[in-house]
Protein backbone atom coordinates (compact mmCIF):
# COMPACT_ATOMS: atom_id res chain seq x y z
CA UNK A 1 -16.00 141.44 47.37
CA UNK A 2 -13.39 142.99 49.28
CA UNK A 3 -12.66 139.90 51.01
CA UNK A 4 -12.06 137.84 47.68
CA UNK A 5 -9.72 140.82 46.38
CA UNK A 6 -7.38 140.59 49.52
CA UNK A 7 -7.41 136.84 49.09
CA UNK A 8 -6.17 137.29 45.36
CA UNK A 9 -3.25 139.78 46.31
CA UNK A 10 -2.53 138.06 49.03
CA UNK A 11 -2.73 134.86 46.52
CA UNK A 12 -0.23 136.64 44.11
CA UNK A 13 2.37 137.87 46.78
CA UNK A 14 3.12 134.42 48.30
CA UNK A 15 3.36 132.59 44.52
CA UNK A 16 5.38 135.47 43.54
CA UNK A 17 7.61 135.31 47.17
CA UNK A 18 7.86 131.31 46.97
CA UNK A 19 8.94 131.54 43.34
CA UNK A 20 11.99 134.03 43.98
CA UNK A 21 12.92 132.04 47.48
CA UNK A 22 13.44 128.61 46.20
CA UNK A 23 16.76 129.82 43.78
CA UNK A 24 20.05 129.86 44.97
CA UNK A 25 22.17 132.92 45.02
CA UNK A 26 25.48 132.36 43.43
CA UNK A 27 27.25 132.33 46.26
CA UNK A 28 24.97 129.17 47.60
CA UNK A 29 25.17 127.44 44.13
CA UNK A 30 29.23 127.60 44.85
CA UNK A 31 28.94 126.32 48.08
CA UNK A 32 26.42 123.22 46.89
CA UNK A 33 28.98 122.72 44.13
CA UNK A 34 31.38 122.24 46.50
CA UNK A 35 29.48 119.81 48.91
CA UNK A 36 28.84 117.63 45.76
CA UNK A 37 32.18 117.38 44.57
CA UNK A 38 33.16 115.65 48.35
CA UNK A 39 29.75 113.54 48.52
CA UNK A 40 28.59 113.17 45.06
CA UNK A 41 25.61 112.49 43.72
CA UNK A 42 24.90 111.82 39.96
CA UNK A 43 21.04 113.85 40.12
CA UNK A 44 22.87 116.85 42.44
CA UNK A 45 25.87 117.19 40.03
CA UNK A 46 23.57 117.14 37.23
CA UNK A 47 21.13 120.23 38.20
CA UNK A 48 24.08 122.38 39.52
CA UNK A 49 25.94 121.58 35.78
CA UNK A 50 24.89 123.00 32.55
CA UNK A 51 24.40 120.44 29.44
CA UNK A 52 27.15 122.45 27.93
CA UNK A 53 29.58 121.94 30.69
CA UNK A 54 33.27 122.45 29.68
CA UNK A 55 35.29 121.53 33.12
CA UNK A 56 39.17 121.85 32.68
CA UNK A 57 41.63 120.54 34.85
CA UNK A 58 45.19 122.08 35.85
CA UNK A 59 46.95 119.61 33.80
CA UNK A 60 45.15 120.64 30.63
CA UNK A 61 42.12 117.51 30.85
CA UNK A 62 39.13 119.05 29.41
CA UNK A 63 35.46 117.09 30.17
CA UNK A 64 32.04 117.75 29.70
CA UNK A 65 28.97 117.15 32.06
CA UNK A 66 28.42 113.56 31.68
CA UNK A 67 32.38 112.91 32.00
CA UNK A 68 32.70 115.49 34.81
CA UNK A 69 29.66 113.56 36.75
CA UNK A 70 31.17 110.20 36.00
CA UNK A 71 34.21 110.76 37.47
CA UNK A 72 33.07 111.86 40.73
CA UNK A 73 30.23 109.81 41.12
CA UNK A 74 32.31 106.53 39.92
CA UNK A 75 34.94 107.75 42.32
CA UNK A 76 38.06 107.83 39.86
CA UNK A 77 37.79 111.40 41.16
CA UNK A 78 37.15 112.11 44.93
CA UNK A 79 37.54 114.80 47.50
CA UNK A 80 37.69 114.38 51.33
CA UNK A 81 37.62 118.00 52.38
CA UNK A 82 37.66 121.18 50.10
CA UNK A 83 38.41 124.46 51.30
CA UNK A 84 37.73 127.88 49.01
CA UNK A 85 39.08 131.35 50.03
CA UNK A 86 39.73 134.38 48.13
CA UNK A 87 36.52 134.61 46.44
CA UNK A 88 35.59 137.31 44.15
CA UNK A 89 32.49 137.24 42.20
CA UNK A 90 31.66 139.58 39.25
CA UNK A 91 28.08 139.54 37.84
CA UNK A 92 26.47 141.43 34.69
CA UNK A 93 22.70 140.07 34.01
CA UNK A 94 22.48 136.01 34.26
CA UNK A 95 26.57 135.72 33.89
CA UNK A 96 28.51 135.03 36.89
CA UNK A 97 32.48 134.67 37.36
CA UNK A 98 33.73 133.05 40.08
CA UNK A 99 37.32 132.53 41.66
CA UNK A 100 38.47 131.27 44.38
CA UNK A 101 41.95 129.32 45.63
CA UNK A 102 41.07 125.62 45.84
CA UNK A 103 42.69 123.39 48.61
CA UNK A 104 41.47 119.97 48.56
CA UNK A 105 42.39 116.35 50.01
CA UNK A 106 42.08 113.85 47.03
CA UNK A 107 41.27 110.35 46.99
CA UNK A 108 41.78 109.61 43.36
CA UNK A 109 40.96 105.57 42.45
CA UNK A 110 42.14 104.80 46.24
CA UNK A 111 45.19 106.98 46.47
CA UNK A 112 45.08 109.96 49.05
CA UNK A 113 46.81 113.42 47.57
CA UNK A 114 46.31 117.40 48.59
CA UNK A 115 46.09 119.76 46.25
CA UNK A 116 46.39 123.52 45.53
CA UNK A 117 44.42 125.48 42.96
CA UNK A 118 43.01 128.57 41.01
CA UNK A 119 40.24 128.17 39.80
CA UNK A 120 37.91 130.51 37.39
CA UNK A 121 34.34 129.55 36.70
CA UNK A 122 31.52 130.90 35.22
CA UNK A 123 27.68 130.15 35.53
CA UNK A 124 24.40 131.19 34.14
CA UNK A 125 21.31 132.12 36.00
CA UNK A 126 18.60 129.82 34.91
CA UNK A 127 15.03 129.66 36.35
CA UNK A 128 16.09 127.00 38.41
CA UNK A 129 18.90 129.15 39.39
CA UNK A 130 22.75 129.11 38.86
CA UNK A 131 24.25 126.77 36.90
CA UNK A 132 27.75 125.84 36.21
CA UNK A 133 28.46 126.51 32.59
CA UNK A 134 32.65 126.43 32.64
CA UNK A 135 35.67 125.96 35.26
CA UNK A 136 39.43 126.03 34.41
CA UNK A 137 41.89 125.07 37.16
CA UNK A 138 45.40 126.49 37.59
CA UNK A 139 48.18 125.31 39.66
């Protein structure tokens, strides 16, 4: 009887471990963001993005999730190298902002650029983990 008790706990303590190690802390879900937006994929993008996305641009462009996935996936969009520094990250319960500066080579529809950003985002904490939920640029 003993036996079948320790088997139970021990049972319970690796679903409950296994459960909290598979989600990302924010500042991994960042970092995958990141990753996706130079080698983008359209089922990655979509599981990191909340169905409510609202992604703005420095130039004022606003999309949602299935524009935001299009245009890196199609490649209209594309990044060769991203670089974030100056992080700060400010959490109260499942709300996260982010910012960062953004430095980034571009390859937008074939044409190679650099660019220089701010940018602010904000995420949720789902039970698959952090989403993103909103991002506005800034030159």
């Amino acid at each position: 009887m003993k036996s079948m008790k320790n088997i139970f706990i021990l049972g319970l303590i690796l679903i409950y471990s296994s459960a909290f190690a598979q989600k990302p802390n924010i500042e991994e879900s960042v970092e995958e963001l990141r990753k996706l937006m130079i080698t983008p994929t359209k089922e990655g993008l979509s599981s990191i993005a909340h169905y409510k996305l609202s992604y703005g641009h420095s130039l004022g462009k606003i999309e949602n999730k299935e524009q935001f996935m299009d245009a890196l996936v199609s490649k209209k969009t594309g990044f060769t190298d991203i670089k974030l520094s100056n992080q700060t990250i400010e959490t109260i319960g499942k709300t996260a902002i982010v910012r960062h500066d953004f430095n980034a080579n571009t390859l937008d529809n074939g044409e190679i650029g650099q660019i220089k950003l701010h940018i602010l985002t904000v995420w949720l904490k789902q039970k698959k983990g952090w989403v993103l939920f909103a991002r506005q640029a800034i030159r």
